[in-house]
C-alpha atoms as a PDB file:
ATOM      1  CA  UNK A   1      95.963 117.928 119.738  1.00  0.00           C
ATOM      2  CA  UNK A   2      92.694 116.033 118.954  1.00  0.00           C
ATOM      3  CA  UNK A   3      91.689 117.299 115.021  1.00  0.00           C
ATOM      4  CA  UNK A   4      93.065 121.716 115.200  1.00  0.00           C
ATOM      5  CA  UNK A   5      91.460 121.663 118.713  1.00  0.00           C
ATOM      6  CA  UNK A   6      93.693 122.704 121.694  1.00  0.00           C
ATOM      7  CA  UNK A   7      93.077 120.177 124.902  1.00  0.00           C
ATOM      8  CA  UNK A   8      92.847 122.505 127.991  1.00  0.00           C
ATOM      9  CA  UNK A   9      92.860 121.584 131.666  1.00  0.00           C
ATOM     10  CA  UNK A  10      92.741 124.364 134.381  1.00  0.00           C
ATOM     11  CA  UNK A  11      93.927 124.011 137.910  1.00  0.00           C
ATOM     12  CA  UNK A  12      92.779 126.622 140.105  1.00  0.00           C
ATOM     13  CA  UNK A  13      90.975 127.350 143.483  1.00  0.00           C
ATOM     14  CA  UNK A  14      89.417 129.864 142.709  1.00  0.00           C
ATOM     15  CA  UNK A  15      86.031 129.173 140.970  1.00  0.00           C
ATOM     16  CA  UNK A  16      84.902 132.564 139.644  1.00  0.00           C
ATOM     17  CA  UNK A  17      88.242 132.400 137.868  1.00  0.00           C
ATOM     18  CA  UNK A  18      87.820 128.789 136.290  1.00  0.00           C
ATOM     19  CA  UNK A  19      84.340 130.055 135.277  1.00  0.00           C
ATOM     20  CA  UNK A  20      85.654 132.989 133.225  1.00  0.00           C
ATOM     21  CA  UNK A  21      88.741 130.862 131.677  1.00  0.00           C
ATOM     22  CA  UNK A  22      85.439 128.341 130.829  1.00  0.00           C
ATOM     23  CA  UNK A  23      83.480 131.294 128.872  1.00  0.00           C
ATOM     24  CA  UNK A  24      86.540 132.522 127.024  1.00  0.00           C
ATOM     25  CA  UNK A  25      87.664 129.564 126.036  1.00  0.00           C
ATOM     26  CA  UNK A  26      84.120 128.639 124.965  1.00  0.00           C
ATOM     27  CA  UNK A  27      84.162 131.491 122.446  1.00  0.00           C
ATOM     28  CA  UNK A  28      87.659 129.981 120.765  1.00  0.00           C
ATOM     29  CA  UNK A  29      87.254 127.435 117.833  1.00  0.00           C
ATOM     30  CA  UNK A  30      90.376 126.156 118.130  1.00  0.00           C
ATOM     31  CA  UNK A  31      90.388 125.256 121.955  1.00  0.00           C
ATOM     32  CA  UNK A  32      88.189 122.776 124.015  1.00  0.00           C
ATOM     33  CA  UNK A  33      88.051 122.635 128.355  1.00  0.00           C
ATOM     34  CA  UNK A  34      88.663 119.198 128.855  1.00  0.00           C
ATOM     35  CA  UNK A  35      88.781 119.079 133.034  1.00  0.00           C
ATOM     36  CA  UNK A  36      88.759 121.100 135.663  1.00  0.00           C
ATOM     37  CA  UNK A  37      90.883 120.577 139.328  1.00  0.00           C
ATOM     38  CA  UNK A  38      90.384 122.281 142.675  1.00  0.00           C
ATOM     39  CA  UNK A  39      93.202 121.665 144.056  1.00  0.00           C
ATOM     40  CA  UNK A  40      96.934 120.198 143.645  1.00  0.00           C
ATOM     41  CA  UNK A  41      95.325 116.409 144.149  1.00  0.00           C
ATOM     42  CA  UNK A  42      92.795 116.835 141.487  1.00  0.00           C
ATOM     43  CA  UNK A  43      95.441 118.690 139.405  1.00  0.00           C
ATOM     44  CA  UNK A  44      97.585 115.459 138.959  1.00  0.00           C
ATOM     45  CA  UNK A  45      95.124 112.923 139.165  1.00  0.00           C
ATOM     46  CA  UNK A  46      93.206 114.846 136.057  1.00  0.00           C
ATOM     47  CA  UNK A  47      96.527 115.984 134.234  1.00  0.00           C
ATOM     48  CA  UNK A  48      97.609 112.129 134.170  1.00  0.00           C
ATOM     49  CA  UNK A  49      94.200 110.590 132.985  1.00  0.00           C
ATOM     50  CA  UNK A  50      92.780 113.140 130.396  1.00  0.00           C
ATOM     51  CA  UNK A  51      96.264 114.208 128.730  1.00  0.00           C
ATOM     52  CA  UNK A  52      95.749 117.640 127.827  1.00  0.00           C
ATOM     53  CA  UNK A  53      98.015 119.673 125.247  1.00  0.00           C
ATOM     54  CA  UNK A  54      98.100 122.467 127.920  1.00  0.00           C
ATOM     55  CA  UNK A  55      97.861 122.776 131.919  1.00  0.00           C
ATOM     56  CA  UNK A  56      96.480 125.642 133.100  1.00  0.00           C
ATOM     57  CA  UNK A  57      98.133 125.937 136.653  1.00  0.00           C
ATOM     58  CA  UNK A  58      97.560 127.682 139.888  1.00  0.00           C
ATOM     59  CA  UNK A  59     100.980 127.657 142.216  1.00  0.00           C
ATOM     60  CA  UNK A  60      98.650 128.894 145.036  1.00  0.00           C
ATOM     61  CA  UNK A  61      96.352 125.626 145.983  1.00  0.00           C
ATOM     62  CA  UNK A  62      94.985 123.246 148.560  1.00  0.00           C
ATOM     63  CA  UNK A  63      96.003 119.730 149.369  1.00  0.00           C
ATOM     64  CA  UNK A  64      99.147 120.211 147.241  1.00  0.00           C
ATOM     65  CA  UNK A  65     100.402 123.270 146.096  1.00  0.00           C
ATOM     66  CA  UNK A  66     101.163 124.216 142.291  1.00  0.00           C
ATOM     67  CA  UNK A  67     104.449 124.150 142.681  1.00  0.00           C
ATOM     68  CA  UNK A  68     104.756 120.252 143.838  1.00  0.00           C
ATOM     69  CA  UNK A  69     101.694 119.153 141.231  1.00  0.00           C
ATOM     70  CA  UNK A  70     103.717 120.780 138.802  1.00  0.00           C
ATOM     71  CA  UNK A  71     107.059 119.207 139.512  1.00  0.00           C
ATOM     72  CA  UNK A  72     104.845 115.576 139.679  1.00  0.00           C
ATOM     73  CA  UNK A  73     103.256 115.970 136.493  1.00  0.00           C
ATOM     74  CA  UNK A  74     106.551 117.332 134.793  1.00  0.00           C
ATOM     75  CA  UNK A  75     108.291 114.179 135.832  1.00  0.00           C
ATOM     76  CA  UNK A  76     105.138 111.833 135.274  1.00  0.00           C
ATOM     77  CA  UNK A  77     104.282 113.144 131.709  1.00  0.00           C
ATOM     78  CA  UNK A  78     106.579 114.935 129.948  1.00  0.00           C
ATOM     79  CA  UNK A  79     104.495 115.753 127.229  1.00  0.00           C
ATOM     80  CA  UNK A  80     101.780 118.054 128.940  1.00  0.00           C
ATOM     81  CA  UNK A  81     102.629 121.778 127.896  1.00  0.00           C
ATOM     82  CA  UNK A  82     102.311 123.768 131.380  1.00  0.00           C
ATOM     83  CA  UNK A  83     101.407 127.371 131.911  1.00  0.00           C
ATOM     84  CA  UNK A  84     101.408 128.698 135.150  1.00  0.00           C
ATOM     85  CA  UNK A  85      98.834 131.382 135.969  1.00  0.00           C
ATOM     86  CA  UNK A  86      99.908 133.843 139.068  1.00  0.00           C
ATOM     87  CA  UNK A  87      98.817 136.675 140.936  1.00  0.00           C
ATOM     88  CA  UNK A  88     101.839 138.442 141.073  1.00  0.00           C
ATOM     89  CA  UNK A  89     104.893 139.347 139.212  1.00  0.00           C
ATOM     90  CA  UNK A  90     107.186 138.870 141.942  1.00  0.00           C
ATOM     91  CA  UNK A  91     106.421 135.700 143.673  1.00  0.00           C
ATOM     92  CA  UNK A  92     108.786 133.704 144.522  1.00  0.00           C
ATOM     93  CA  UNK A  93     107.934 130.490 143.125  1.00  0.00           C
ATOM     94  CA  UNK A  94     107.867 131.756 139.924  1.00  0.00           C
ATOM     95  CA  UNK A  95     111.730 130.695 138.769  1.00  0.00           C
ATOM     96  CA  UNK A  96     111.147 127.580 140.787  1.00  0.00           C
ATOM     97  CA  UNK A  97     108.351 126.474 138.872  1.00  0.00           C
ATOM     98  CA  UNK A  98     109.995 127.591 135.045  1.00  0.00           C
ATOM     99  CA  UNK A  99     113.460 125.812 136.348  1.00  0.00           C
ATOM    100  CA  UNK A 100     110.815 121.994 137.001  1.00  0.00           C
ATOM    101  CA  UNK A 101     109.469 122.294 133.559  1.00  0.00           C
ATOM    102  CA  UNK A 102     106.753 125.190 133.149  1.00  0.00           C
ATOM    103  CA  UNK A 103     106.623 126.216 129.534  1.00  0.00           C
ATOM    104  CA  UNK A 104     105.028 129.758 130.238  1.00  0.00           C
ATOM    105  CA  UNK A 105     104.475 131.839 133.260  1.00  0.00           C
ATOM    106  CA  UNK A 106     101.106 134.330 132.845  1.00  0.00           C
ATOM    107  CA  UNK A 107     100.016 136.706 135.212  1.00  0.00           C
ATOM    108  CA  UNK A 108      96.075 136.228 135.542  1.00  0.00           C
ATOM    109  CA  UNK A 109      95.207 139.875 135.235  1.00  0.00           C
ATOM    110  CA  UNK A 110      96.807 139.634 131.423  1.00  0.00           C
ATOM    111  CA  UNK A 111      94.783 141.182 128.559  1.00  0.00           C
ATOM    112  CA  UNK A 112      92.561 138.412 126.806  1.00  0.00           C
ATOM    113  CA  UNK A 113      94.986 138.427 123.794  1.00  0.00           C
ATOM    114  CA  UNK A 114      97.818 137.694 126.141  1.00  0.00           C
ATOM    115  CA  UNK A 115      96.205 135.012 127.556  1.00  0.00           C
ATOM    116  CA  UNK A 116      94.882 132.978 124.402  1.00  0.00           C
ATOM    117  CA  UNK A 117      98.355 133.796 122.789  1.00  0.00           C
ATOM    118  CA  UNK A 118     100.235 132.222 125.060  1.00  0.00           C
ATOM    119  CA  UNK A 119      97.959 129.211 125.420  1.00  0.00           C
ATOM    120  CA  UNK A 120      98.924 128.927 121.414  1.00  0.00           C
ATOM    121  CA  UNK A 121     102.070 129.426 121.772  1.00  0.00           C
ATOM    122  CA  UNK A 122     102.769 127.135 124.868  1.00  0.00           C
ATOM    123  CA  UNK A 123     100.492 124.285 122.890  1.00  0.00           C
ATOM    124  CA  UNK A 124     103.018 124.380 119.775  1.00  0.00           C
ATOM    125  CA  UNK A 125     106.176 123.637 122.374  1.00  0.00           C
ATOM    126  CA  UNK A 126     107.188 126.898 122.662  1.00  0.00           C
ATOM    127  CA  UNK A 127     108.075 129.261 124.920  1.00  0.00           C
ATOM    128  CA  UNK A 128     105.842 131.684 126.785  1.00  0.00           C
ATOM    129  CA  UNK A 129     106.896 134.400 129.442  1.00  0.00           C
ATOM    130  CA  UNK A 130     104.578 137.562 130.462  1.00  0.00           C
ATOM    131  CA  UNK A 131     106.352 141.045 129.834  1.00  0.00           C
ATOM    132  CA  UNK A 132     106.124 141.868 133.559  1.00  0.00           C
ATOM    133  CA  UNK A 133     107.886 139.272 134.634  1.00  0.00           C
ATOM    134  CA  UNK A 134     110.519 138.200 132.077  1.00  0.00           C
ATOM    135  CA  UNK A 135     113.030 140.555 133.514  1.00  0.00           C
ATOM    136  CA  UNK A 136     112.724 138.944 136.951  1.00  0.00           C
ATOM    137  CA  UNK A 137     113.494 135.179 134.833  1.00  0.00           C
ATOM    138  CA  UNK A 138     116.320 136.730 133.484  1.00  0.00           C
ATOM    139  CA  UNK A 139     117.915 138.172 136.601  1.00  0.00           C
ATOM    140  CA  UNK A 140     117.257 134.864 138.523  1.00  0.00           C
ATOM    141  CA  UNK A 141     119.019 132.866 135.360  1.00  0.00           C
ATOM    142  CA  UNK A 142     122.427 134.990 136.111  1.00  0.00           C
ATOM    143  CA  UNK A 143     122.159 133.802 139.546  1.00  0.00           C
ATOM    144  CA  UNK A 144     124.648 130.607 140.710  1.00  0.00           C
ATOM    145  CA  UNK A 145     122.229 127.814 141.140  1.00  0.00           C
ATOM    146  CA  UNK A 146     122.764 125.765 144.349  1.00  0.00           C
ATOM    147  CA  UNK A 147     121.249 122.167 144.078  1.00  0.00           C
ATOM    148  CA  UNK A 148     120.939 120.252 147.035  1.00  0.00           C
ATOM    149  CA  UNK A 149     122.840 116.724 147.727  1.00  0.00           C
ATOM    150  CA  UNK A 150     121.701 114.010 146.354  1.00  0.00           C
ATOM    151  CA  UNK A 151     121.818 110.876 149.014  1.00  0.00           C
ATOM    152  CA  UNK A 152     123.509 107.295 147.785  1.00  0.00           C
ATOM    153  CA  UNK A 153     120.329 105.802 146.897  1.00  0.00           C
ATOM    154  CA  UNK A 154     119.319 109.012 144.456  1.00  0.00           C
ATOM    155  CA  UNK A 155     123.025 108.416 142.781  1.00  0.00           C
ATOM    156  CA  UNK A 156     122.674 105.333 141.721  1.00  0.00           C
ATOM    157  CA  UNK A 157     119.464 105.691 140.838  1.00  0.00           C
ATOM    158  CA  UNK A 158     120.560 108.518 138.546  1.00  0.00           C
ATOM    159  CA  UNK A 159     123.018 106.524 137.372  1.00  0.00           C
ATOM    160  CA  UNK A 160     120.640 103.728 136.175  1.00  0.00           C
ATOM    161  CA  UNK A 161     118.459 106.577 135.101  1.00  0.00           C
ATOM    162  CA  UNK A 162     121.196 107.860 132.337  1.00  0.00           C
ATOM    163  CA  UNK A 163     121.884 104.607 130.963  1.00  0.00           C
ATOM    164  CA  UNK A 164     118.282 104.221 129.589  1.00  0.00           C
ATOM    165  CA  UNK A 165     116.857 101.932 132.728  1.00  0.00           C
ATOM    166  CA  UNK A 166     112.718 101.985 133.387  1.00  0.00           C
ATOM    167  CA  UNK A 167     111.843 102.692 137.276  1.00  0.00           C
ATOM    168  CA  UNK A 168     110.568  99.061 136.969  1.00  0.00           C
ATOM    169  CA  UNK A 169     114.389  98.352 136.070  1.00  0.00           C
ATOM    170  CA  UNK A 170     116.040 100.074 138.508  1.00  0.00           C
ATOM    171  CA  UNK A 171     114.464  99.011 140.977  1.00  0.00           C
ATOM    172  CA  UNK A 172     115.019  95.342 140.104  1.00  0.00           C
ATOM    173  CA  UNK A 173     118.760  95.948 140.038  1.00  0.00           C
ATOM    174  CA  UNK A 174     119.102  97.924 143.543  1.00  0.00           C
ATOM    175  CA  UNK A 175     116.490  94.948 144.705  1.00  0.00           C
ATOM    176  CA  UNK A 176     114.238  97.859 146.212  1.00  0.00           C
ATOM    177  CA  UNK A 177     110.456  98.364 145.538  1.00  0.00           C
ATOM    178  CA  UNK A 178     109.441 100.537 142.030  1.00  0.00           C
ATOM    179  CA  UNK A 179     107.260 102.697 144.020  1.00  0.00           C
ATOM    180  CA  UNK A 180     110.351 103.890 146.174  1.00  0.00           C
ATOM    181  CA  UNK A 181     112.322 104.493 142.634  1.00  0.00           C
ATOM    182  CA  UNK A 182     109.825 107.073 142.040  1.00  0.00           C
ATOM    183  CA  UNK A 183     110.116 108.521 145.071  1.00  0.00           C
ATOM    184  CA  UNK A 184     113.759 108.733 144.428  1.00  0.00           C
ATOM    185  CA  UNK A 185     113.528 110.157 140.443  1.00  0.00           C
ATOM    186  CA  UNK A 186     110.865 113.309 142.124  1.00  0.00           C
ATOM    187  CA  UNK A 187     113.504 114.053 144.768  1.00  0.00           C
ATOM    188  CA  UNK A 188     116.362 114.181 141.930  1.00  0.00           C
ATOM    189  CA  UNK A 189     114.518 116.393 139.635  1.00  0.00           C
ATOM    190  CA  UNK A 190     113.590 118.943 142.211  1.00  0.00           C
ATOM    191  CA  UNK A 191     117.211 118.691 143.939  1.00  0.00           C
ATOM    192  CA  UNK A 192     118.669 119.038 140.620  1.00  0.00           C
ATOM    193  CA  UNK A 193     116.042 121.768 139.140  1.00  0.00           C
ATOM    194  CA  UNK A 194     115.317 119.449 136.202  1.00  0.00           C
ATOM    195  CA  UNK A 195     112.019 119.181 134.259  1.00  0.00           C
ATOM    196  CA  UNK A 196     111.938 115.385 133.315  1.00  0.00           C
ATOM    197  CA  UNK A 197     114.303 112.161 132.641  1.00  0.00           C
ATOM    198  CA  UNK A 198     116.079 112.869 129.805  1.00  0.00           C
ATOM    199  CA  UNK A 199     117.763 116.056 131.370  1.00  0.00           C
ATOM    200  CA  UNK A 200     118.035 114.326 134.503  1.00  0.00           C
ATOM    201  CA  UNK A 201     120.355 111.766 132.005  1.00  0.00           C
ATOM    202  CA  UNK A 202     121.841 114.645 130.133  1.00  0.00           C
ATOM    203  CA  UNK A 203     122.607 115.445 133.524  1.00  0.00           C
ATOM    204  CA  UNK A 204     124.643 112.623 134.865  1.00  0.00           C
ATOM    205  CA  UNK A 205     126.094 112.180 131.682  1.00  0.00           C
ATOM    206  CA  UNK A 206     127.908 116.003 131.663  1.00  0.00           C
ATOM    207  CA  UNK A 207     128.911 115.500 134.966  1.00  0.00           C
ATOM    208  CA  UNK A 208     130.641 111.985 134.529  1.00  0.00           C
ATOM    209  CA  UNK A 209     128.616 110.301 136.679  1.00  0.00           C
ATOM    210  CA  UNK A 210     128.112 107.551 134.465  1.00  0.00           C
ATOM    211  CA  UNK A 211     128.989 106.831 130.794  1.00  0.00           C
ATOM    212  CA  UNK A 212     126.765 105.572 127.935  1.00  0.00           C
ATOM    213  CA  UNK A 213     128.519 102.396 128.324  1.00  0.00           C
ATOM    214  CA  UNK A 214     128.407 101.447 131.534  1.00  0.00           C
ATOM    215  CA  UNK A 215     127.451  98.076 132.326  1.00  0.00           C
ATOM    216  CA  UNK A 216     128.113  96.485 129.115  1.00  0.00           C
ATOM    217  CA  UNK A 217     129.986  93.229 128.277  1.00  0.00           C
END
């Protein structure tokens, strides 16, 4: 956080709505609008330059949806706190979107004291889930989760990945282009349901797919 100040950026359609979140958090000492994205695109590109402490985030957007922005900018930087901000208690990207690395989940139509508390508590690291829709988190946690195959390529990627390797790195070694790598680390944190590197590592690591001391002399 720049000086006590809380660095906001708001992804959202809806421009009435971004308008309101602008006057009540105009009205907060301890919070400052940095940015302000449109759509999924915007969401990224904004989230990536300007750094915020906390991502306001639509799932429901153009271009992109929230759901893939989210997962990009989970996996791209680590250290932005995301809340999501829904309509509805039951949709059904909300375990999705806490399961690629959303730190709170808000309904929209939350009392003003919900909102600016978990906006606090989200900016401190920790977590944040609305009332209404905790129970439906906690019924989709006792669920088994079913992750989807990872190809070759992803594997030893994820492999590299768990021994400490940069994209940069990996790519080098599997004499493929970095861009690609990236492609590959996205499609293993969304297969897998994991918010960022080090759980893809912690990952690999649990399941024996590599050992801390592979590939040394």
């Amino acid at each position: 956080m720049t000086g006590n100040k809380i660095r906001i950026l708001i992804a959202d359609d809806q421009t009435l709505f971004r308008e309101g979140i602008k006057v009540l958090l105009a009205m907060q000492p301890d919070m400052e609008l940095v940015g302000e994205a449109a759509d999924g695109v915007e969401a990224i590109e904004l989230a990536c330059a300007l750094q915020p402490d906390v991502l306001l985030l639509d799932l429901k957007m153009p271009r992109k949806d929230g759901l893939a922005a989210l997962r990009e900018i989970a996996a791209r930087s680590p250290s932005i706190h995301i809340l999501v901000l829904t309509s509805f208690a039951d949709d059904e990207r909300m375990f999705p979107a806490v399961k690629s690395g959303a730190l709170g989940y808000l309904l929209k139509d939350a009392p003003r004291e919900q909102f600016l508390k978990a906006i606090r508590e989200v900016a401190e690291g920790r977590p944040f889930l609305y009332p209404a829709i905790a129970f439906q988190v906690l019924r989709e946690l006792n669920q088994p989760a079913v992750a989807d195959p990872l190809t070759e390529r992803e594997l030893e990627t994820l492999r590299l990945l768990a021994r400490g390797l940069s994209n940069l790195e990996i790519a080098e070694q599997l004499k493929i282009q970095e861009h690609t790598i990236g492609k590959y680390v996205s499609n293993i944190l969304i297969k897998l349901h994991l918010a960022n590197r080090t759980q893809a590592a912690l990952y690999a690591l649990r399941h024996k797919l590599t050992r801390l001391d592979d590939g040394e002399d």
